[in-house]
Structure formats: C-alpha cells, structure tokens
Protein backbone atom coordinates (compact mmCIF):
# COMPACT_ATOMS: atom_id res chain seq x y z
CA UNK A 1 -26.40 6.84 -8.92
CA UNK A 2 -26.72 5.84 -5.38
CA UNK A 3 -27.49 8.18 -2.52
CA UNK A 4 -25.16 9.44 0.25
CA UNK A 5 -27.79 7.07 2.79
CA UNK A 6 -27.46 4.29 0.61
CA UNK A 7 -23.73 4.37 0.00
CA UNK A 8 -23.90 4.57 4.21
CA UNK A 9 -25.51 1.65 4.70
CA UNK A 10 -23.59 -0.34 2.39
CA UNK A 11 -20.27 0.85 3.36
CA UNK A 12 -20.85 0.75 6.92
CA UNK A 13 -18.54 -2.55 7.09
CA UNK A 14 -15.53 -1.08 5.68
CA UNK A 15 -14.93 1.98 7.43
CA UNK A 16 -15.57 1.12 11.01
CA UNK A 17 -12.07 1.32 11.87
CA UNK A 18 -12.57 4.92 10.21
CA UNK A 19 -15.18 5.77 12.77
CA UNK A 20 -14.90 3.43 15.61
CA UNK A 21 -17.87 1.71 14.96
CA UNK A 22 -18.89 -1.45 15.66
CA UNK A 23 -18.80 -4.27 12.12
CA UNK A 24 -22.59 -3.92 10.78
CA UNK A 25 -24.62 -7.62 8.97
CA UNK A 26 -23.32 -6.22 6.01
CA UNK A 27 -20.41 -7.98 6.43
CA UNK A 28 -20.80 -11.34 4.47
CA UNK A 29 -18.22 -14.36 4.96
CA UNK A 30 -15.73 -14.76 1.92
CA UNK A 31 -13.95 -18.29 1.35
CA UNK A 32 -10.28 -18.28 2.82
CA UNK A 33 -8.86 -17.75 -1.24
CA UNK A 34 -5.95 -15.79 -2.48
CA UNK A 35 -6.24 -14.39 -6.02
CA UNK A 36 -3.15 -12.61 -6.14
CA UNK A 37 -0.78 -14.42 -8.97
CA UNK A 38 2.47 -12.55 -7.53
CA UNK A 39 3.36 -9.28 -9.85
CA UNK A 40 4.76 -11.24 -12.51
CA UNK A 41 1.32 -13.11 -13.08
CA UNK A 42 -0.60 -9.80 -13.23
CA UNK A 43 -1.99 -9.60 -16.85
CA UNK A 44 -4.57 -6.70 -16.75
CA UNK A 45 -4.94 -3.87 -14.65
CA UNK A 46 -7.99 -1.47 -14.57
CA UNK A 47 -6.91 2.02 -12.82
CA UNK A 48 -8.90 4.80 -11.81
CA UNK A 49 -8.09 8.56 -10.71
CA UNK A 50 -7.32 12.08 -11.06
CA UNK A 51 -4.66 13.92 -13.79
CA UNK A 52 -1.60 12.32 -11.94
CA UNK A 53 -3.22 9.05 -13.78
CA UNK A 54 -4.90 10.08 -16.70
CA UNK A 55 -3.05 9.22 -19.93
CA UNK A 56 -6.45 10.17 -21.81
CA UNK A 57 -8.08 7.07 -22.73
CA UNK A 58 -11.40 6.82 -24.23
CA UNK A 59 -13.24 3.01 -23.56
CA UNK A 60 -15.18 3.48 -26.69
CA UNK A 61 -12.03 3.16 -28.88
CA UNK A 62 -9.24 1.13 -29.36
CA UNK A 63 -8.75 -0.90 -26.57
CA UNK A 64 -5.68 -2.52 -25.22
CA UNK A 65 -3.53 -4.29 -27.67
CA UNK A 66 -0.23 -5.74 -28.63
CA UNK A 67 0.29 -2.28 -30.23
CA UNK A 68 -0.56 -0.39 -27.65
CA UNK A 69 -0.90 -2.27 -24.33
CA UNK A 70 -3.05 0.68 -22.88
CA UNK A 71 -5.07 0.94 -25.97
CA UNK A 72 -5.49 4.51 -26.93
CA UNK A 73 -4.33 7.25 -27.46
CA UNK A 74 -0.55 6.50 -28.75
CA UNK A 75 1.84 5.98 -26.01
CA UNK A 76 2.70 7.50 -23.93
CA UNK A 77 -1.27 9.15 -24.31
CA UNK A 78 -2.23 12.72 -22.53
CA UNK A 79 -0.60 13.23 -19.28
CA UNK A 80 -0.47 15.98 -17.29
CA UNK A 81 3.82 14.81 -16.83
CA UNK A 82 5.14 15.95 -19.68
CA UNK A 83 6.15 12.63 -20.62
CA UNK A 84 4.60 8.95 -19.80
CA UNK A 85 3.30 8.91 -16.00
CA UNK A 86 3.29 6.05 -13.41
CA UNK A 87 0.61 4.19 -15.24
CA UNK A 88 2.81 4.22 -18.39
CA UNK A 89 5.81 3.03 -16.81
CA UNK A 90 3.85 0.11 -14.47
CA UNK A 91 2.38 -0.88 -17.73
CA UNK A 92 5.55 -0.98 -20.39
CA UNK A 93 8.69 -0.51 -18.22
CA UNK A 94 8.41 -2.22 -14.60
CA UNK A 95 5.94 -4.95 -16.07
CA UNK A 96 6.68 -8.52 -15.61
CA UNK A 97 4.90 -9.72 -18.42
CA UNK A 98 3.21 -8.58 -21.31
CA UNK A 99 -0.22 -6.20 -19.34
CA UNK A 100 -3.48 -4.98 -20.52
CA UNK A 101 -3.98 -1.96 -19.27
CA UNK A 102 -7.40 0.05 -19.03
CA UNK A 103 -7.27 3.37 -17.42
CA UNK A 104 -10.30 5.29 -17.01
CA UNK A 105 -8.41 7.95 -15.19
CA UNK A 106 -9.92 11.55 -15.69
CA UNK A 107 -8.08 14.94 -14.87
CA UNK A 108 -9.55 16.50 -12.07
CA UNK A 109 -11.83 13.93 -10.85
CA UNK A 110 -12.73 13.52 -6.99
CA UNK A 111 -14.13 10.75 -5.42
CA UNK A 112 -17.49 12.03 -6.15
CA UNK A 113 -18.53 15.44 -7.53
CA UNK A 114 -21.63 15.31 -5.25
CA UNK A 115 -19.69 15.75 -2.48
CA UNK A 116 -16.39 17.45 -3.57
CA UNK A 117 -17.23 19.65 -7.06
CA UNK A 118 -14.41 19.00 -9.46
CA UNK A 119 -13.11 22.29 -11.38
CA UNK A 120 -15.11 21.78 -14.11
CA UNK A 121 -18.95 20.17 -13.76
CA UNK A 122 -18.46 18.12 -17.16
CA UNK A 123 -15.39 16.07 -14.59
CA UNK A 124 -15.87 12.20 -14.28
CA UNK A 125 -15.47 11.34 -10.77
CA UNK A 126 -14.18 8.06 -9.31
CA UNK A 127 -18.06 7.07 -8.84
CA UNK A 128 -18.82 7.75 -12.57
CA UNK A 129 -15.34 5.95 -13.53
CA UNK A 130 -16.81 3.07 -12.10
CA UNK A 131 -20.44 3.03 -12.68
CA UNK A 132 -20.54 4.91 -16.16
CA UNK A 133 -17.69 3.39 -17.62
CA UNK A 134 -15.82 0.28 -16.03
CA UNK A 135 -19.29 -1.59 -14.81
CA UNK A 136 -21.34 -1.21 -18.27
CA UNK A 137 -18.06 -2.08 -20.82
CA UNK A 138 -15.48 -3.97 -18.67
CA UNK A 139 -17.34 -5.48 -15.39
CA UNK A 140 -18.69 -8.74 -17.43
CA UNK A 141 -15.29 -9.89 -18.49
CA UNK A 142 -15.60 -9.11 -22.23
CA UNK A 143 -14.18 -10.53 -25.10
CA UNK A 144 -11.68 -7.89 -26.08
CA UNK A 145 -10.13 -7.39 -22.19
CA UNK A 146 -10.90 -10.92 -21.08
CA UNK A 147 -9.96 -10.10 -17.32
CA UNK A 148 -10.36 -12.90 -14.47
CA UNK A 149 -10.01 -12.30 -11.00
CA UNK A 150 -6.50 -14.31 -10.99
CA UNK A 151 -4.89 -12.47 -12.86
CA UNK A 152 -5.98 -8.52 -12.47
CA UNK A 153 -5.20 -5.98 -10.47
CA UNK A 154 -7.15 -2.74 -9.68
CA UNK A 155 -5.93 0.85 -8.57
CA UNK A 156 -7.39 3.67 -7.47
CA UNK A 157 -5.25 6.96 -6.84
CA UNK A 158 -7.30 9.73 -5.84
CA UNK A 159 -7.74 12.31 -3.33
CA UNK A 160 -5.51 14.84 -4.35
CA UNK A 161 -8.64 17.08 -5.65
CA UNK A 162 -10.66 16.16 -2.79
CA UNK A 163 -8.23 17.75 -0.35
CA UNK A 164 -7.21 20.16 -2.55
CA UNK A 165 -10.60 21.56 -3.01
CA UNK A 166 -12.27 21.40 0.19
CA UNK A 167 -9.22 21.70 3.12
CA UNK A 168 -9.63 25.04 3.50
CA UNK A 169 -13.47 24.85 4.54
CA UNK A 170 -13.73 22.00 5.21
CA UNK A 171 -16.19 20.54 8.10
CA UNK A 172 -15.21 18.22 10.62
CA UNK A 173 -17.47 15.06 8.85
CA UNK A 174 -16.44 15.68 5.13
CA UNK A 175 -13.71 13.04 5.12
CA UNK A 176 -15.89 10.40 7.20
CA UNK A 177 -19.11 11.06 4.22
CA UNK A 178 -16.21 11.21 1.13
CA UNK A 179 -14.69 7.68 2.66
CA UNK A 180 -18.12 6.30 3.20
CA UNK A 181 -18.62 6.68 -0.27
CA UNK A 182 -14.90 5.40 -1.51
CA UNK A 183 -15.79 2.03 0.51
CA UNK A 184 -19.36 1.58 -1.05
CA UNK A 185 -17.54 2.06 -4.43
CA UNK A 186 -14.55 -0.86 -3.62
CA UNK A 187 -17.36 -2.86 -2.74
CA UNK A 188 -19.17 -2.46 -5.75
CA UNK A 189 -15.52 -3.40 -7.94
CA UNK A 190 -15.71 -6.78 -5.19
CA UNK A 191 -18.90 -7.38 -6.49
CA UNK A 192 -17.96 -7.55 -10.15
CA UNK A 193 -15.01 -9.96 -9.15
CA UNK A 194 -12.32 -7.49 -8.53
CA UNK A 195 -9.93 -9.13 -5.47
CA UNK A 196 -6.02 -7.77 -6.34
CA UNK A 197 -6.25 -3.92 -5.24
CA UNK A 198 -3.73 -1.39 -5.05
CA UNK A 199 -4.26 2.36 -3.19
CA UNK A 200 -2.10 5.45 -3.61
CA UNK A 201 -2.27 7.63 -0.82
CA UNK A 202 -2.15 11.42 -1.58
CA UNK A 203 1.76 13.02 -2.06
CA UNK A 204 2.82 15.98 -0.34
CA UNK A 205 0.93 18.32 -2.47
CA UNK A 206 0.81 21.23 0.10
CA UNK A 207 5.08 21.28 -0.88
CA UNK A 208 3.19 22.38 -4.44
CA UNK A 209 3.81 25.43 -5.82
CA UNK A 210 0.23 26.40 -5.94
CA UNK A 211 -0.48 25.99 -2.30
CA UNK A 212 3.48 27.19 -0.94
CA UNK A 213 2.06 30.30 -2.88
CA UNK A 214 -0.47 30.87 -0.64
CA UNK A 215 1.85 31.08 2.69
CA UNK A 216 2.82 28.75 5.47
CA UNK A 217 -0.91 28.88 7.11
CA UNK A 218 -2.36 26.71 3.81
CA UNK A 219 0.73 24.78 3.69
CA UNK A 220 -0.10 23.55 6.96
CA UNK A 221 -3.67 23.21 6.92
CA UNK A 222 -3.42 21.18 3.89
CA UNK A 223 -0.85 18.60 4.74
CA UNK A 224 -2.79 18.16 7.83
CA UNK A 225 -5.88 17.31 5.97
CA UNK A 226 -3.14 15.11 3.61
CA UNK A 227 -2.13 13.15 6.66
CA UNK A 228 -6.31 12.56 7.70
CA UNK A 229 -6.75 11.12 4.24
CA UNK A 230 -4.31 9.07 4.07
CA UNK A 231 -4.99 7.36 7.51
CA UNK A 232 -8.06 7.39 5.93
CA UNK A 233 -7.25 5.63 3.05
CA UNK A 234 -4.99 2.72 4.97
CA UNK A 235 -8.00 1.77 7.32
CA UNK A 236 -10.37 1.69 4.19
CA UNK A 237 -7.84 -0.73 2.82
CA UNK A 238 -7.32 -2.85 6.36
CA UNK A 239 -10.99 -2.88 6.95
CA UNK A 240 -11.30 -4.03 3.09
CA UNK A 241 -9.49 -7.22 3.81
CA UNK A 242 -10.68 -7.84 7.66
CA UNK A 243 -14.30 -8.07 5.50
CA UNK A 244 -13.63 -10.19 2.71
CA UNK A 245 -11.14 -13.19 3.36
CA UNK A 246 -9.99 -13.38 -0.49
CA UNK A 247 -8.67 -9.92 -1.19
CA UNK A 248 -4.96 -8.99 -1.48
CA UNK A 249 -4.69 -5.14 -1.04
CA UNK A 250 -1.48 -2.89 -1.48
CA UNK A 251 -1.22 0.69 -0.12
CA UNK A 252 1.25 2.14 -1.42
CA UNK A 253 2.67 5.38 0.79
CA UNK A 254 3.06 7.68 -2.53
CA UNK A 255 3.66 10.57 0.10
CA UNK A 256 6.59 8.72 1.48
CA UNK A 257 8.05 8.67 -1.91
CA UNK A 258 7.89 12.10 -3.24
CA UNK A 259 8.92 13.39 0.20
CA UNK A 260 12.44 11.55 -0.36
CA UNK A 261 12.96 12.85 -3.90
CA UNK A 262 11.43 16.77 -2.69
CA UNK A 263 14.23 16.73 0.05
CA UNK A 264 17.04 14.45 -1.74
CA UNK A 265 16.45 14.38 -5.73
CA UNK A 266 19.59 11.72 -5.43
CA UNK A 267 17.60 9.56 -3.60
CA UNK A 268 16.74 7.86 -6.38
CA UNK A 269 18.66 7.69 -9.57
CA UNK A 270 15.81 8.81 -12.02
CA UNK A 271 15.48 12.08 -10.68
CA UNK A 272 18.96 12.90 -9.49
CA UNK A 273 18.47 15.21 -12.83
CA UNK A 274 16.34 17.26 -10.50
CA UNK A 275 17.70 20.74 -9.89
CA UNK A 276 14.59 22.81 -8.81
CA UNK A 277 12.33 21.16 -6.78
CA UNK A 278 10.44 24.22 -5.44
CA UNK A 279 9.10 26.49 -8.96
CA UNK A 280 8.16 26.04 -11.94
CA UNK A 281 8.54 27.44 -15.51
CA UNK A 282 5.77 29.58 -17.19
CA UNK A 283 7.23 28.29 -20.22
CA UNK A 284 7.10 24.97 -19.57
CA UNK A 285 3.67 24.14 -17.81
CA UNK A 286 1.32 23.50 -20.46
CA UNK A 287 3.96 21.35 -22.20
CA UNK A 288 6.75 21.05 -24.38
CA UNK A 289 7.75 19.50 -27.57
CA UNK A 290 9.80 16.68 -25.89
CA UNK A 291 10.42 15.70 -22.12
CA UNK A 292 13.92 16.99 -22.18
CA UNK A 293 13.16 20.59 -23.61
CA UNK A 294 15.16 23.55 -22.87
CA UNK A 295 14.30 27.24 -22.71
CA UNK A 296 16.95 29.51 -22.04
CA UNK A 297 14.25 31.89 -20.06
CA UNK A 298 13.63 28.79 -17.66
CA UNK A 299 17.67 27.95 -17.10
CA UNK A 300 17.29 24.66 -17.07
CA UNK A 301 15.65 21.91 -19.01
CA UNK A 302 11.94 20.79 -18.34
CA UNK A 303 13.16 17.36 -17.02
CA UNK A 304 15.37 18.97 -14.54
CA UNK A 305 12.21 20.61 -12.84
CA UNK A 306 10.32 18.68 -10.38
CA UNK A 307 7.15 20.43 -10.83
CA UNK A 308 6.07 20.69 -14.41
CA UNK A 309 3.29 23.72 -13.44
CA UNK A 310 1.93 24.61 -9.93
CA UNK A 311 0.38 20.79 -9.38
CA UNK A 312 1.70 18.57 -11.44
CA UNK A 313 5.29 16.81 -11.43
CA UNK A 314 7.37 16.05 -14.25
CA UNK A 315 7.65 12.11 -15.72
CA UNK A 316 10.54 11.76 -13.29
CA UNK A 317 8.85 11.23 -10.13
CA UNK A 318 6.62 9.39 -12.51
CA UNK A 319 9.20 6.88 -13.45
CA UNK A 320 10.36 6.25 -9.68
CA UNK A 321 6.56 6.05 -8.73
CA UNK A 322 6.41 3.36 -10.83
CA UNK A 323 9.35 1.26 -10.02
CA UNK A 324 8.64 1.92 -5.95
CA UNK A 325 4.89 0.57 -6.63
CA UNK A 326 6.58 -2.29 -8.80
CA UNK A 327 9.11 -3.47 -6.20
CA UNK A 328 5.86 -3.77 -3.48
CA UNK A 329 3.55 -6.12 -5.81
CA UNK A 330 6.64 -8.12 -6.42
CA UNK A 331 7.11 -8.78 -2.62
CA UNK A 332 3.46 -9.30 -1.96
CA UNK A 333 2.86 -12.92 -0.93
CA UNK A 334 -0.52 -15.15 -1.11
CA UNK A 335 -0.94 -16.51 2.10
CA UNK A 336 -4.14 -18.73 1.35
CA UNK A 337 -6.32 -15.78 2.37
CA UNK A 338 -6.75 -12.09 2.69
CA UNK A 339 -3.96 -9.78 3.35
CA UNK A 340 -2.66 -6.21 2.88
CA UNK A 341 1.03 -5.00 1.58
CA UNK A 342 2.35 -1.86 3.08
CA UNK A 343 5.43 -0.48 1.44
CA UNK A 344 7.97 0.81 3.39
C-alpha cells in the first residue's frame, strides 16, 4: 500500500483546483479520444463504495452472468435497503442493454482506513477495493468479465463514512490529505484503462436520524462538512478531465436528489409511498421478510419509511437514485475528447 507522501506526489495533478495549486510534471498529455459509448453502449460497470452500494458480492465466486448480471449473491444480494439498491436497479431496471456488473462495494468502507478508521478494523476501504480486489482479478481484462475501455463505466460513491466519522473533530487539512488520496486512487483505475467514470457526491445524511438525534449543533456541523466534500468531490472530477484528454466523467449531485424526495416524497413517483421521512422503526431496521412489510407497532409499512434504521434509506430512494443517475449517462455526449456531465 502506498504512503500518504507517495499518494501526494502522484495526485498532486488532480487536486490543484482543490488547493489552489499550481498543475505539477505529473501531468502527462492524453490523445484527444472519447471512450464513452453513450449509456446504451455501456456493457460492464465496476462500482466501488460504502453500505449504500454494497449488495454483498464476493470476486472469488460466481461472477457476473446471464443468471445473475451482478454475479453473486442472488439478486437483489445484501443491501443495507431492504430491498435492491441503486446498483441493482442501474444494473437490471434502468439498463439499456444487457450489463455486467462487478461491485466490490463494502459496508462501512472510507476512502482509506489509514486516514478515516472504518467501524470495524476488518472494513475494506475504497484503497483496498481497488488494490486488493479490482487490480489483482479484474484490472487485466479477464476472460470471464472481458471489460474494454469502450464499453465500461466505473463508480465510486463514498464519503458518507468519512464525514460521518471524522466531522466532529475534524482538522482543518483532513479533507485536502483524504482527497489527495481519492485522486491517486482514480489515477491508478486510469492506469489500468478505466476512462467512463461516474461520482456520487454524499446525500444529506446530517437530515439522518442518527445525527438529527444528536441536536441542531451536529446537524449543522455535519452538512457543512457534507457541502466541503462534495465541492471536493466535483473539482476532483473537473481536474480529472482537465488532466487526461480521453476521460468522460459524471458527477452526479446524489444530495440534490434525496433533498427533493426528504422535503416532497411526491417529487418523484417511486417514493410518493413515503409517509415518514424523519424516524424510523425499531422493528424494521435490521430487515424484514419482504420490502413491503407491515408491523402494526410501526403504523405503517417498511416501504412507506424513508429511513430504513438511523443511516440507511429504504429501496425507494434507491429506485429514484437509479433512474436520476440513468437519465444523466443517457444525456452525456462524446465530444471527441474529455468532458464532465453534471446533472441538474
């Protein structure tokens, strides 16, 4: 694993908007190329992140199939949503053609544990994602996920745990070492052949139960480190393609989209089933037998809950996630070089 000085130095390119720096050597000239089929001639996708991603895949079993386009576990897999989560539905319900999908998603992961500890040590960060499992089994293009650099797209939707656990204490250069880092690790997907990326800013988590439960002061504190990252996060993504000249990015503003349905559940059709979008239900946060369960001690059904526990939403937000995120990599256009998709 590479250290914080090294990750600097090779990173130093990418996040000079980030700290008003001028562009280091390390920048290297890219030909003028667009990779980016359109959404419709996306074939694989590789994802990595936290437990809003996770559907509990394991690379050293069955892979992604006909049967299963996300390989194992059975669909919809392990999700912390109750139900099948944004990678599920981007995969099998707002697809354009048949995908491959391999996510290496983990549940509590942060960018990297080194720098923001996870809440459990045995955690696989976004660093280990990459460099444990994606680099030795997927980076060469194997046989059974045959991926090209024409026809793949890679996410990354993190940060949630990385705010989450360090807001409250956190010193004024964590986010600038923590993006460092994030930007050393995109490079190292570039070098492997990666050029279609997609990043999911953090959603208003600090509207979660488990930080509204700690008053208005941590409510505040953490949407304003929210807001940090995700400028963050857009520069990383700018800088990404101002560097190399045949990279399509998307940055897609998942905190736009979960304010909407937190203040209008109507505001999109999926979740208009939404009638508490503040609490949760004891009884319902580790899980239920199906996604529309009902316990007469929680007054309504699970699916009619917004928050499935004190972090996590239910597939709902999920599903609209999914189709928001769709509806940008359909409009995203190759221009015969670099560019970068906002969503609005």
């Amino acid at each position: 694993m590479r250290s914080i000085a090294a990750t600097f130095a090779a990173a130093l390119s990418l996040i000079s908007a980030v700290q008003a720096a001028p562009r280091s050597p390390w920048h290297r000239p890219s030909p003028r190329k667009c990779y980016y089929p359109g959404w419709a001639g996306i074939k694989y996708m590789v994802i990595f992140g936290d437990s809003y991603t996770t559907t509990g895949f394991n690379d050293t079993m069955e892979q992604p199939n006909p049967a299963n386009p996300l390989g194992n576990p059975p669909y919809p897999g392990y999700t912390a949503s109750n139900g099948p989560n944004w990678v599920d539905f981007l995969t099998t319900t707002y697809n354009k053609t048949f995908i491959e999908t391999v996510n290496l998603a983990y549940g509590g992961a942060t960018i990297d544990s080194n720098l923001v500890a996870p809440y459990l040590p045995t955690v696989l960060s976004i660093n280990q994602q990459i460099n444990t499992e994606y680099i030795p089994v997927y980076a060469d293009q194997p046989s059974f996920f045959p991926w090209q650099s024409d026809n793949t797209l890679f996410a990354i939707f993190d940060g949630i745990n990385d705010v989450g656990n360090s807001y409250g204490a956190k010193n004024a250069s964590l986010n600038g070492i923590i993006f460092a880092e994030y930007a050393g690790l995109v490079d190292e997907l570039y070098q492997t052949g990666a050029r279609n990326f997609l990043f999911l800013n953090v959603p208003p988590v600090n509207r979660s139960p488990l930080t509204t439960a700690q008053g208005a002061s941590a409510e505040s504190l953490e949407a304003a480190d929210i807001a940090d990252w995700n400028s963050r996060l857009y520069k990383l993504a700018q800088n990404l393609t101002d560097a190399y000249h045949d990279v399509t990015a998307f940055y897609f503003d998942t905190n736009r989209v979960f304010t909407e349905v937190l203040d209008d559940p109507c505001s999109f059709a999926q979740t208009c089933p939404y009638k508490n979008t503040t609490d949760y239900c004891a009884a319902y946060e580790n899980g239920t037998p199906s996604w529309y369960s009902f316990n007469a001690t929680c007054g309504i059904p699970v699916d009619e809950y917004f928050w499935l526990n004190s972090l996590h939403p239910t597939f709902r937000m999920h599903n609209v996630t999914a189709m928001e995120i769709a509806r940008e990599l359909e409009i995203g256009k190759c221009h015969g070089g670099s560019s970068l998709h906002y969503g609005s």
